[in-house]
Protein backbone atom coordinates (compact mmCIF):
# COMPACT_ATOMS: atom_id res chain seq x y z
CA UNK A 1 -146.72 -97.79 141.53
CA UNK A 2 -144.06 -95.93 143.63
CA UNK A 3 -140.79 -97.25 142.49
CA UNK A 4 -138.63 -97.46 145.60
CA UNK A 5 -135.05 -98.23 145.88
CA UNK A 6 -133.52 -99.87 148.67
CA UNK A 7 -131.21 -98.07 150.91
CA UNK A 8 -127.21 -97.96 150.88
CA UNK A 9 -126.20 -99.99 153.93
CA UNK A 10 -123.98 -98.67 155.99
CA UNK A 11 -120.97 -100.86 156.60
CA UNK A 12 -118.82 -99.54 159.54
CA UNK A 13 -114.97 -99.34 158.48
CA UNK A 14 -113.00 -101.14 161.09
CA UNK A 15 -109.89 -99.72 162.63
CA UNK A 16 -106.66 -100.35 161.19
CA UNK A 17 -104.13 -102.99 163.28
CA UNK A 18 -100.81 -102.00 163.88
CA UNK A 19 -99.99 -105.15 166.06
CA UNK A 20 -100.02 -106.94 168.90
CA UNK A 21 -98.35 -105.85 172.57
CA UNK A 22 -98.01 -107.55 175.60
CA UNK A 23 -97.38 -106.06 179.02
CA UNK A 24 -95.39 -107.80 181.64
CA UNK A 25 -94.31 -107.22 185.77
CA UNK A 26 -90.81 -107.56 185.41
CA UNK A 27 -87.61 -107.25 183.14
CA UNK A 28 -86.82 -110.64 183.48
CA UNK A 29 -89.86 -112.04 182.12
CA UNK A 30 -89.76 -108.87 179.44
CA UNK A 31 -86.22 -110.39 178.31
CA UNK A 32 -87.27 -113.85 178.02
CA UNK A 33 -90.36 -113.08 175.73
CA UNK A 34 -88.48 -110.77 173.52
CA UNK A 35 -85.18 -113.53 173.20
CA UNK A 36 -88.92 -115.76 171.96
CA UNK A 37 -89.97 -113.89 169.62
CA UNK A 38 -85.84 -112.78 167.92
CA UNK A 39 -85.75 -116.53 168.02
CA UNK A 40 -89.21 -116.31 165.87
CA UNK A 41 -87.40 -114.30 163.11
CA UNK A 42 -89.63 -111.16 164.05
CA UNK A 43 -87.55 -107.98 163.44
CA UNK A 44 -89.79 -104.98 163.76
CA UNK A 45 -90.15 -105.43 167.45
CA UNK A 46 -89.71 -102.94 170.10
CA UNK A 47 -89.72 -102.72 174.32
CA UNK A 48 -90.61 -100.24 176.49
CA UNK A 49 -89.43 -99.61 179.99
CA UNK A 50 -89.68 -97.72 183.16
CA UNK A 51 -85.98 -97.76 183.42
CA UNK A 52 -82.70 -98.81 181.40
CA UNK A 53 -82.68 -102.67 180.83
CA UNK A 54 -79.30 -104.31 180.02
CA UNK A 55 -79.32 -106.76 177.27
CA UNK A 56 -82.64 -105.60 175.95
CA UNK A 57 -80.89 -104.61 172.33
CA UNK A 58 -79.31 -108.27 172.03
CA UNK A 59 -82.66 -109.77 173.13
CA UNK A 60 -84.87 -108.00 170.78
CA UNK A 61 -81.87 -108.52 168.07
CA UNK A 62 -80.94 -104.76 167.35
CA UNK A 63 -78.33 -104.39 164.96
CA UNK A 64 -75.28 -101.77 165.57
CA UNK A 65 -76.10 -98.80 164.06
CA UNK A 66 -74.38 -97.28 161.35
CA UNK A 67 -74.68 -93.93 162.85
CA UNK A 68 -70.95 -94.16 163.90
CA UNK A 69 -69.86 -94.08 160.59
CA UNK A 70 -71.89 -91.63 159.35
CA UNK A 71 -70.54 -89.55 162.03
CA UNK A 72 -67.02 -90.55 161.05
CA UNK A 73 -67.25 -90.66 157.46
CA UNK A 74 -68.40 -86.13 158.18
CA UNK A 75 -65.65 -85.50 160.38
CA UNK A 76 -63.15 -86.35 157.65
CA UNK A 77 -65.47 -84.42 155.06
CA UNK A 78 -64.83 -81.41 157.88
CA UNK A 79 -61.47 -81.70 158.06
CA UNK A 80 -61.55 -81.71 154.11
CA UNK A 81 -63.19 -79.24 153.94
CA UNK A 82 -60.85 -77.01 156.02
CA UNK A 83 -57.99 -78.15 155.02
CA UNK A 84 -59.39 -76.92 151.19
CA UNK A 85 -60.60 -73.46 152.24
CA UNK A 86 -57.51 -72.71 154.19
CA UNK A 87 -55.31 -73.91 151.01
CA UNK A 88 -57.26 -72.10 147.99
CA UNK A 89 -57.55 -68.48 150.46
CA UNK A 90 -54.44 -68.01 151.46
CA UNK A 91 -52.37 -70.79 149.11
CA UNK A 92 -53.78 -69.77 145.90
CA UNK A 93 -56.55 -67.42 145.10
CA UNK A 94 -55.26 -64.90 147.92
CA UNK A 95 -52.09 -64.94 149.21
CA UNK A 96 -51.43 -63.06 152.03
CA UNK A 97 -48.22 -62.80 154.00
CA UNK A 98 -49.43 -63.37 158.04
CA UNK A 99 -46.99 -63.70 160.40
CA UNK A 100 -44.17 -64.87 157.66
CA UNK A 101 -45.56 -68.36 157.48
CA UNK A 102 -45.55 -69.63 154.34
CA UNK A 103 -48.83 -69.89 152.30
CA UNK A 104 -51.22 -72.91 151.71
CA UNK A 105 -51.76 -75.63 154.43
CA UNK A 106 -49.23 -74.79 157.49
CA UNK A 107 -49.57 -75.79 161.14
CA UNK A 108 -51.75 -72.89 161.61
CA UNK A 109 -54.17 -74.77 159.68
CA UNK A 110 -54.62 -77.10 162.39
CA UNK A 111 -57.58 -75.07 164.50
CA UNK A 112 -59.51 -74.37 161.26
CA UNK A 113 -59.39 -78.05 160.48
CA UNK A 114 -60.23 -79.62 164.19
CA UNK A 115 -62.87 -76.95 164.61
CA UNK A 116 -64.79 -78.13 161.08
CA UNK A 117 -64.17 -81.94 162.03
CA UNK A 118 -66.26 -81.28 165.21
CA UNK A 119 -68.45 -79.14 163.48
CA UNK A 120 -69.51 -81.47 160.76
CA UNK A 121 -69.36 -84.47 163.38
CA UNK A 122 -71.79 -82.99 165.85
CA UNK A 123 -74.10 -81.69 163.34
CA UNK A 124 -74.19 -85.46 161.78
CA UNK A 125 -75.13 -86.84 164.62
CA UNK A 126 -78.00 -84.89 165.88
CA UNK A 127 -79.42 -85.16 162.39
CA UNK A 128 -78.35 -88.40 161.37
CA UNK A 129 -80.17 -89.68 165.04
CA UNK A 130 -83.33 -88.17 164.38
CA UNK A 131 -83.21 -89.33 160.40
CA UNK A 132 -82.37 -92.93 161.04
CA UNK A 133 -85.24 -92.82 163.76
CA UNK A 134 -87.98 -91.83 161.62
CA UNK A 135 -88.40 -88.50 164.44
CA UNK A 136 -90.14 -86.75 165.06
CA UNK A 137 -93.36 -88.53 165.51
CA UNK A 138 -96.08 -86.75 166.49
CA UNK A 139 -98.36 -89.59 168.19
CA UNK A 140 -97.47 -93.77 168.61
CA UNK A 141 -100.16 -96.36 168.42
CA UNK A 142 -99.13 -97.82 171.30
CA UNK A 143 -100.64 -94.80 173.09
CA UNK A 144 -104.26 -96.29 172.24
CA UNK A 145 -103.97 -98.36 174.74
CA UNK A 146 -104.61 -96.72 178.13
CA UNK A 147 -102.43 -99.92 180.42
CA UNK A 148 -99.40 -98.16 178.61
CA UNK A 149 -99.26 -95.26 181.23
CA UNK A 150 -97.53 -97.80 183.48
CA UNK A 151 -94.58 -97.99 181.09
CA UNK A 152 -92.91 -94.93 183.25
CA UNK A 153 -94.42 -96.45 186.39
CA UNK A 154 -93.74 -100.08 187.06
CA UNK A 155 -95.01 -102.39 183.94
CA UNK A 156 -92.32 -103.38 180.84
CA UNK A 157 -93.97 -103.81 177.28
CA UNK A 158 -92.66 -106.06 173.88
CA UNK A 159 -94.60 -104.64 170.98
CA UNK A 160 -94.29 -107.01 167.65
CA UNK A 161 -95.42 -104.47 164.70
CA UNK A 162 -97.58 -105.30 161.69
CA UNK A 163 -95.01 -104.08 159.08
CA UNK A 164 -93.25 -107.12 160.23
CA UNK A 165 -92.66 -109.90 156.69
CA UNK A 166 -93.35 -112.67 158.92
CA UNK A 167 -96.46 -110.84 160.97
CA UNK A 168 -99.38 -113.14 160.87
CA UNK A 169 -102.12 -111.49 163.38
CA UNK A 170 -103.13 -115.49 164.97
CA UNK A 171 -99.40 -116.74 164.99
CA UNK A 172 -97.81 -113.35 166.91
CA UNK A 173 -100.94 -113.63 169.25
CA UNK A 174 -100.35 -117.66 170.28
CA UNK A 175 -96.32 -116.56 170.32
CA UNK A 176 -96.70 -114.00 172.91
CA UNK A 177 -99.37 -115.79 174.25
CA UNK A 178 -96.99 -118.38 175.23
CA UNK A 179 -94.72 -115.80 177.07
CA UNK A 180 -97.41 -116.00 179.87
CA UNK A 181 -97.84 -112.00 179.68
CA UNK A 182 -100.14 -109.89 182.25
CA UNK A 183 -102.48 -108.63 179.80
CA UNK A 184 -102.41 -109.26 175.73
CA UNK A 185 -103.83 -106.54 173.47
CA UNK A 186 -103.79 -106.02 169.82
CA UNK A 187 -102.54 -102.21 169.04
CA UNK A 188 -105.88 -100.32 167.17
CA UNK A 189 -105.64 -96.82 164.89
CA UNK A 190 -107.25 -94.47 167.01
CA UNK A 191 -111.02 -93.59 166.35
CA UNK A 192 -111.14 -89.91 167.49
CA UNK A 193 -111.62 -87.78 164.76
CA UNK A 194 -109.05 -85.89 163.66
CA UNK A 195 -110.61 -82.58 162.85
CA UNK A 196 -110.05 -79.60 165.51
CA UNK A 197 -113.20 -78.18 166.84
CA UNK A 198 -114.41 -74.72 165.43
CA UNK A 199 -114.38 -73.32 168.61
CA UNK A 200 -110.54 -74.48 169.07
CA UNK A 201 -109.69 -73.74 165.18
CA UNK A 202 -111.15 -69.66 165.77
CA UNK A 203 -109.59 -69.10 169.18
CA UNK A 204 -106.32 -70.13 167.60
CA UNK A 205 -106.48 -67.44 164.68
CA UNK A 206 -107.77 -64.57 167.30
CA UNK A 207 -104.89 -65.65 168.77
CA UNK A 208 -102.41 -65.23 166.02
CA UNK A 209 -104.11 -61.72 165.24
CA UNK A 210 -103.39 -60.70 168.35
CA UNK A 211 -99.83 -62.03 167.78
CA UNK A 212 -99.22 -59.42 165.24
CA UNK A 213 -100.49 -56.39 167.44
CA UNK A 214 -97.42 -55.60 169.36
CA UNK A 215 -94.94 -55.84 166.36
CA UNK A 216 -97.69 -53.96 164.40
CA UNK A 217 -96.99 -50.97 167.29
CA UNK A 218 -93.37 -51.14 167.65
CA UNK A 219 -93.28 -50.78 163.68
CA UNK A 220 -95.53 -47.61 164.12
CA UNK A 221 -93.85 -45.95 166.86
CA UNK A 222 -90.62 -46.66 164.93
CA UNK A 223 -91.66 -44.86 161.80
CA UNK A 224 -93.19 -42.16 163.17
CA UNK A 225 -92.41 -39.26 165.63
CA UNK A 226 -93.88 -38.39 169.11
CA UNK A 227 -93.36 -35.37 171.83
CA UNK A 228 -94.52 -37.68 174.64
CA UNK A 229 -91.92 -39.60 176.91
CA UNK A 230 -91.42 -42.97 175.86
CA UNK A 231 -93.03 -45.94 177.48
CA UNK A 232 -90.27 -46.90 180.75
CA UNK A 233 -90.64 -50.19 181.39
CA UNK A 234 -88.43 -49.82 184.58
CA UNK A 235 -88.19 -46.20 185.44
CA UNK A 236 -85.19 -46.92 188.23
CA UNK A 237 -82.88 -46.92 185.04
CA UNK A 238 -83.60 -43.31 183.82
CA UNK A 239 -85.05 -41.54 187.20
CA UNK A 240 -82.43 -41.83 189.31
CA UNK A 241 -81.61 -38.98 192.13
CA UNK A 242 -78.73 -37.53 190.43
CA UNK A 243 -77.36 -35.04 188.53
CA UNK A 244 -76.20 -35.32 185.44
CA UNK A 245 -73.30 -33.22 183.74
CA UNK A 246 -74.08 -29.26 182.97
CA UNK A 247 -77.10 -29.71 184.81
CA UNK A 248 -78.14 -26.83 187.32
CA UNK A 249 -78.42 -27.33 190.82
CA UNK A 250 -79.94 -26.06 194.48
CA UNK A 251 -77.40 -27.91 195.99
CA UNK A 252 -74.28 -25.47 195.41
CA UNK A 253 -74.25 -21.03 195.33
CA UNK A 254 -72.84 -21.31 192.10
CA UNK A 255 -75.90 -23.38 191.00
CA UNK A 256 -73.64 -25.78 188.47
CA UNK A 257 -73.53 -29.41 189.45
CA UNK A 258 -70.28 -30.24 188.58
CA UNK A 259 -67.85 -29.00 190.69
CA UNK A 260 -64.83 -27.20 189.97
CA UNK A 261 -60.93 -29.12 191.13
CA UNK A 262 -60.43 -28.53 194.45
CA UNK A 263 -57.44 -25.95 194.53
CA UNK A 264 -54.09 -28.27 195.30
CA UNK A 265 -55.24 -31.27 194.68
CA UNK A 266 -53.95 -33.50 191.27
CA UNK A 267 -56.16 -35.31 189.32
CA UNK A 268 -55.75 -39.41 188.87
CA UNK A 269 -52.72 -39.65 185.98
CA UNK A 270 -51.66 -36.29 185.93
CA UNK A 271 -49.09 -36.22 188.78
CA UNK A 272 -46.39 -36.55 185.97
CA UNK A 273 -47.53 -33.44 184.82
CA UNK A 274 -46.76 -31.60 187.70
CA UNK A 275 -43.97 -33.26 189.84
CA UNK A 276 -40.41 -32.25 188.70
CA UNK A 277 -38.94 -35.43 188.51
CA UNK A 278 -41.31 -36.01 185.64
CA UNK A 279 -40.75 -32.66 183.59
CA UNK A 280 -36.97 -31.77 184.48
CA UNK A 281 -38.53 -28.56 186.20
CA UNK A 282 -40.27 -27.04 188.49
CA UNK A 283 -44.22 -25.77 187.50
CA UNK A 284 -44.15 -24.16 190.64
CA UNK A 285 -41.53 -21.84 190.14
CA UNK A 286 -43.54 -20.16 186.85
CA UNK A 287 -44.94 -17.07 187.35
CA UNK A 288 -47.75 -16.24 185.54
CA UNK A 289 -49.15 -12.81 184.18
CA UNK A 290 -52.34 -13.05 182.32
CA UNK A 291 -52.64 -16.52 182.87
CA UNK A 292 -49.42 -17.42 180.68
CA UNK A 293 -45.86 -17.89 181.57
CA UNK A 294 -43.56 -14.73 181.67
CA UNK A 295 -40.68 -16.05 182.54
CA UNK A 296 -41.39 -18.93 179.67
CA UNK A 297 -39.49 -17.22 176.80
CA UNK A 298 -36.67 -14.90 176.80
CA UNK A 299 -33.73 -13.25 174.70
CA UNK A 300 -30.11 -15.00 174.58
CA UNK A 301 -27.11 -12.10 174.68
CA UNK A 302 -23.56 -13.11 174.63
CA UNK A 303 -21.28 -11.15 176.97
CA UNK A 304 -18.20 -9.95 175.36
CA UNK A 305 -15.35 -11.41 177.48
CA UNK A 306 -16.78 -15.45 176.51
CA UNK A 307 -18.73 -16.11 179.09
CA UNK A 308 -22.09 -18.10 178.70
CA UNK A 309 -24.68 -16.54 177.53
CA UNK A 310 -27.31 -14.57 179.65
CA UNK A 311 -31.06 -14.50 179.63
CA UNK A 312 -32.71 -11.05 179.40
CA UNK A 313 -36.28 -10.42 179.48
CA UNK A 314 -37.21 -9.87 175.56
CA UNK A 315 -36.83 -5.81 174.90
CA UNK A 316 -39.80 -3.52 174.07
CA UNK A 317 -40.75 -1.45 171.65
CA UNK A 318 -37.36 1.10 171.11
CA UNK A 319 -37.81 4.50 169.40
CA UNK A 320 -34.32 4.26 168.60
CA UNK A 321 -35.08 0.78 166.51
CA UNK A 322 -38.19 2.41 164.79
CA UNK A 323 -40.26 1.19 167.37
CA UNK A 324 -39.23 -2.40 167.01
CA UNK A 325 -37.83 -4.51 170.08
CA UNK A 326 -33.93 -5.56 168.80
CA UNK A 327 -33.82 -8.73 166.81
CA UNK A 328 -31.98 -11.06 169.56
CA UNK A 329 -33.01 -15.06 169.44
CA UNK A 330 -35.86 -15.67 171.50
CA UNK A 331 -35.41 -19.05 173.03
CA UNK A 332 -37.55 -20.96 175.80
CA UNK A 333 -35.64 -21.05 179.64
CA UNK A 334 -37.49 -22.99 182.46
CA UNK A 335 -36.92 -23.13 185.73
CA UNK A 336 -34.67 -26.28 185.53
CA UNK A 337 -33.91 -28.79 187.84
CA UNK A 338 -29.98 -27.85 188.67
CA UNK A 339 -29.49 -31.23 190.91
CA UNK A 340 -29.86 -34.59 190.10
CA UNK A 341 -32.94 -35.92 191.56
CA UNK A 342 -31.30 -39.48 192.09
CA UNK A 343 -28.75 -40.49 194.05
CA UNK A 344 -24.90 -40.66 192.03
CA UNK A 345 -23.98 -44.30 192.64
CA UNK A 346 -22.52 -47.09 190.93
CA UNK A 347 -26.21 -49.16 190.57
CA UNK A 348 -27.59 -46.05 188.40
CA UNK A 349 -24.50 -45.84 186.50
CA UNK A 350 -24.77 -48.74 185.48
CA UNK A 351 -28.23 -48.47 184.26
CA UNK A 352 -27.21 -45.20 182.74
CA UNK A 353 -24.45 -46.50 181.05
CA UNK A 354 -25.99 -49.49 179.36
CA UNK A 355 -29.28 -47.40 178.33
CA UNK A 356 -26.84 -44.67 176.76
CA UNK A 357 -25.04 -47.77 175.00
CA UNK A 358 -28.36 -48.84 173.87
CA UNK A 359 -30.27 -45.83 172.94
CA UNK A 360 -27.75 -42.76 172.34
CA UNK A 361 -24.69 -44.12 171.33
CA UNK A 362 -25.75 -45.23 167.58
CA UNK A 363 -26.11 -40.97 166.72
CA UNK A 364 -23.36 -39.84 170.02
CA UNK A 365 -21.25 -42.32 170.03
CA UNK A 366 -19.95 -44.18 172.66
CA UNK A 367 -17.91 -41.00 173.99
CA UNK A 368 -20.38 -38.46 173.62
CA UNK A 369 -18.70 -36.98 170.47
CA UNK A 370 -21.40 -37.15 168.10
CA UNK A 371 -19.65 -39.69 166.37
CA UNK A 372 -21.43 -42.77 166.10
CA UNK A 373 -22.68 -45.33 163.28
CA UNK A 374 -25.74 -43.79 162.70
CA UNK A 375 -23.66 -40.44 161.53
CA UNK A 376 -20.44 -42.30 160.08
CA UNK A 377 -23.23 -44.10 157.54
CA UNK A 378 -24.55 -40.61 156.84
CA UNK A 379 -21.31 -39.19 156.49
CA UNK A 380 -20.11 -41.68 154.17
CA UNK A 381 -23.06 -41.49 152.06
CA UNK A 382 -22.34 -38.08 151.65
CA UNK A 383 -26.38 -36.80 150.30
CA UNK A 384 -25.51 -33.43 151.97
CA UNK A 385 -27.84 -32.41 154.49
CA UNK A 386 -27.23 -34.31 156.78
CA UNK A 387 -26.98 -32.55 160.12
CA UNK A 388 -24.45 -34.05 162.89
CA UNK A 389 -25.36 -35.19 165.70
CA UNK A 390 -24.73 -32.61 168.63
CA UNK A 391 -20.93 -33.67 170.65
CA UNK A 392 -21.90 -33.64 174.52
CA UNK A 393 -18.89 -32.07 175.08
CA UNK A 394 -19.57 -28.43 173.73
CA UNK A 395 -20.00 -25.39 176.58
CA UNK A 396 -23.69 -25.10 175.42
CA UNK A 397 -24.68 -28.59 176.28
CA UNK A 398 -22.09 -29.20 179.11
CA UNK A 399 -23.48 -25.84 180.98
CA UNK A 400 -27.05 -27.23 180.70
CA UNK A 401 -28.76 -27.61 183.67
CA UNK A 402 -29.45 -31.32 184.42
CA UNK A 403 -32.94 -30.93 184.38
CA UNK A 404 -32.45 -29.16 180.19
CA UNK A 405 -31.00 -32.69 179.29
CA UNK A 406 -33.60 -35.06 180.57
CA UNK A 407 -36.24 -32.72 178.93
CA UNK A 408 -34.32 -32.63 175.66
CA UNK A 409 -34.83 -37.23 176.31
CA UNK A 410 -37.90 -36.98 177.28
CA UNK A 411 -39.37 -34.29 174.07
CA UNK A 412 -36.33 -35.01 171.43
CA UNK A 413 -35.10 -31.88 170.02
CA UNK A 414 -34.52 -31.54 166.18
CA UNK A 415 -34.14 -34.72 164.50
CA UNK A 416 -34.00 -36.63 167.71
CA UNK A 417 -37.16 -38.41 169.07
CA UNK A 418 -38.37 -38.50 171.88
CA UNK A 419 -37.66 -41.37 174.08
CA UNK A 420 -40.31 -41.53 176.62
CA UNK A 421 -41.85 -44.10 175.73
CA UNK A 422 -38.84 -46.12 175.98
CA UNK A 423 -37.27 -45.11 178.48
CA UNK A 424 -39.11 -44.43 182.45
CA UNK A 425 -38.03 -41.32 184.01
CA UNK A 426 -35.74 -43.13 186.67
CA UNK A 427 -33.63 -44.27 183.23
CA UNK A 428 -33.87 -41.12 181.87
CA UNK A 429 -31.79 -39.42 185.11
CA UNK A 430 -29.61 -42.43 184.97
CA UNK A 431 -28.81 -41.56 181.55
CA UNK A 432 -28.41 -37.94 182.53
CA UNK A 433 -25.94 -39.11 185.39
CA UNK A 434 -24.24 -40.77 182.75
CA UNK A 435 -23.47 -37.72 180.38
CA UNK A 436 -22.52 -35.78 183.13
CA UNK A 437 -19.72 -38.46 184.13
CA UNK A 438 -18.93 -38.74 180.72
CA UNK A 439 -18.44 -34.19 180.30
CA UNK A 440 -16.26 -34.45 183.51
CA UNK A 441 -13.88 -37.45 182.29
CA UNK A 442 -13.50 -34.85 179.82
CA UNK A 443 -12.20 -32.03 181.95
CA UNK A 444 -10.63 -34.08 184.79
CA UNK A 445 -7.58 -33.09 186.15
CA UNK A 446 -5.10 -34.96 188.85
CA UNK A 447 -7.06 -33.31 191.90
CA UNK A 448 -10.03 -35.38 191.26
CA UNK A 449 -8.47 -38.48 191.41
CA UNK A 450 -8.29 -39.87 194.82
CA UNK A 451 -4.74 -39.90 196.19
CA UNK A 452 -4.81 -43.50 197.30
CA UNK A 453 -5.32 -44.24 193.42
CA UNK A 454 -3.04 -41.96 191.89
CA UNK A 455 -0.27 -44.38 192.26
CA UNK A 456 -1.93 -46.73 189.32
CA UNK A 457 -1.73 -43.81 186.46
CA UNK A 458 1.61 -44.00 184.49
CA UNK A 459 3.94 -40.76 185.12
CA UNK A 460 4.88 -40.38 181.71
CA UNK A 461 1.56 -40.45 179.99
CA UNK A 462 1.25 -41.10 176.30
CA UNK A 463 -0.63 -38.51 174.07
CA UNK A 464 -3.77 -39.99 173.88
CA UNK A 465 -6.66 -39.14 171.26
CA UNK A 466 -9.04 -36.64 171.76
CA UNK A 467 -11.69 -38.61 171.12
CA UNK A 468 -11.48 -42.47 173.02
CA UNK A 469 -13.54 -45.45 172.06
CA UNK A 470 -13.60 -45.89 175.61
CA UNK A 471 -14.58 -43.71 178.75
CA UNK A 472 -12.99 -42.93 182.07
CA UNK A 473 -15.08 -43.54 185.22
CA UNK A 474 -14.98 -40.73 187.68
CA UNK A 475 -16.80 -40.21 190.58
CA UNK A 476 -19.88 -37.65 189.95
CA UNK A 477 -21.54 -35.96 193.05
CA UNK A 478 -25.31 -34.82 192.57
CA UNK A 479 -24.48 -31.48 192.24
């Protein structure tokens, strides 16, 4: 005999419950079922709604969440936090003079501190929203049901969970039952299986190998070297009908593309380098000889009867001097600017006056005279080579042309700096109007006082010093 052994039955596993739902046409009705089942002691309950329903949180008995001080409890660890940083940086591991406030936490401190307190907070939050409601989630039971598509449409849903402690599957189904819903179903594990296809899983890898293609190139053509062009995506952005710089050209005889300044014409910025009022001379008046000045340098000789020196062209080669030109100073002579390109009134004076105050008088003193506290400390430290400051009063500077003297501002000369930064060219004249005024109360005589005011100086004038604190106003003519 055949033994035979009887076969394994099949029993069919049935699908987990995960509660029971029950849909309804209106909020009100939705609001009255849910304050039902609260009253029930049910807690894991939730609603679902086409639109925002007020009062559903007290009717389904939602607590206040604690989110809010979560939230609070990271803003202070932010500002904390800050407030630490800011103190061990700068208070104690590195101090750092900024600004000449003092080190560790400061009012400064204050943007650090806000900005971390809204960091921390915001952060918080978004996290502690998604942790506190179990997100993400990935699929709902609830979805099982196909009458829940009308829960964005027109139809409002309680759904009492089985994780409840008080669930019972009969008792929730008479209690919502009794809420006289439209339809009453209990919430099912989905069936489907949960395996991908093969098809699905091998189009999904092809597609991930294909993924890694493009980067695979760029990596190449990175690494390596080519002759060809590269690949223009948009070939507006690098063939464009122009010309670029040093390129030739059809266009012009010469064949070069950029073109050369049009003769008379000043390039944008560089009008100060050709306008007088700007140099304290005038470009035009150099001649040139193998495209450099000749008139730029010359020799200095001193007549014999006192006058001022003259300015001879420097002297060639002498068989007399062994073939030597003489050894006279060479020293540069422009063609300066021998009137005052602003107008000798009392409103540039003024500005003249109290920029020579300001800028001039701590080396020239007040008078002119080389005199002031700049050189007095000098003097009385007595080191020894320290050079005076030039007196505006001597024949060399007097008999400068105006224009010599706002160049000397402008450039500095020796030890002085140059003040054009500080100073715009309209001060700069004002300041040369000034010294003038000041070299002619110098040398003023009773003729150039007007005879209407002659009557206010004393006949019997005292001796007075050579060298006043104070200066004399006189007239001074743009001359």
């Amino acid at each position: 005999m055949s033994e035979h052994k009887p076969r394994k039955s099949i029993e069919k596993k049935m699908p987990k419950a995960f509660g029971w739902m029950a849909e309804y046409q209106d909020e009100n009705n939705l609001l009255a079922a849910a304050r039902k089942v609260r009253d029930s002691g049910y807690t894991k309950t939730d609603a679902f709604t086409p639109f925002p329903v007020h009062g559903i949180d007290e009717a389904l008995g939602i607590k206040p969440t604690i989110l809010p001080f979560i939230v609070l409890c990271a803003g202070f660890t932010g500002l904390a936090t800050a407030l630490l940083m800011q103190w061990w940086t700068n208070g104690f591991d590195y101090k750092y003079i900024i600004s000449g406030k003092p080190f560790g936490i400061t009012p400064a401190s204050i943007p650090i501190a806000f900005e971390l307190t809204v960091l921390f907070s915001a952060f918080t939050a978004f996290l502690g929203m998604i942790a506190l409601n179990s997100l993400p989630k990935f699929s709902n039971p609830v979805f099982t049901n196909p009458r829940f598509d009308r829960a964005t449409n027109d139809r409002f849903f309680l759904f009492v969970e089985a994780t409840d402690k008080y669930y019972n599957r009969e008792s929730v189904k008479e209690l919502l039952g009794g809420t006289h819903p439209d339809s009453l179903d209990e919430v099912l594990e989905d069936t489907t299986p949960s395996t991908l296809p093969q098809p699905i899983i091998l189009a999904l890898l092809l597609l991930v190998v294909a993924g890694l293609i493009p980067g695979m190139i760029i990596l190449n053509m990175r690494a390596g070297f080519s002759t060809a062009p590269r690949f223009h995506v948009f070939f507006d952005m690098d063939f464009q009908p122009k010309k670029k710089a040093q390129q030739q050209t059809t266009i012009f005889v010469d064949g070069r593309t950029m073109r050369p300044q049009v003769a008379g014409t000043i390039a944008r910025g560089q009008l100060e380098e050709q306008d007088p009022f700007y140099l304290g001379y005038d470009p035009s008046k150099l001649t040139m000889s193998n495209d450099s000045p000749s008139v730029l340098f010359v020799s200095l000789q001193t007549p014999a009867d006192g006058k001022p020196p003259i300015a001879v062209p420097p002297a060639t080669k002498d068989e007399k001097t062994g073939g030597q030109p003489p050894a006279t100073p060479v020293v540069p002579v422009l063609p300066w600017i021998v009137k005052l390109p602003i107008e000798a009134n009392e409103d540039n004076m003024k500005v003249g006056k109290l920029k020579f105050e300001t800028y001039c008088s701590a080396c020239h003193g007040y008078g002119g005279y080389g005199d002031g506290l700049v050189h007095k400390r000098a003097d009385a430290l007595a080191q020894g080579y320290w050079l005076p400051p030039t007196s505006l009063h001597i024949d060399r500077v007097s008999k400068q042309p105006v224009g010599q003297i706002f160049n000397t501002i402008t450039k500095g000369q020796g030890k002085m700096a140059s003040y054009a930064s500080s100073l715009t060219p309209k001060e700069r004249w004002s300041i040369v109007l000034y010294v003038r005024a000041l070299q002619r109360s110098r040398n003023a005589n009773i003729d150039d006082v007007p005879v209407e005011s002659r009557f206010l100086l004393d006949e019997d004038p005292k001796p007075v010093d050579p060298k006043p604190e104070s200066t004399n106003s006189v007239e001074v003519t743009s001359k």
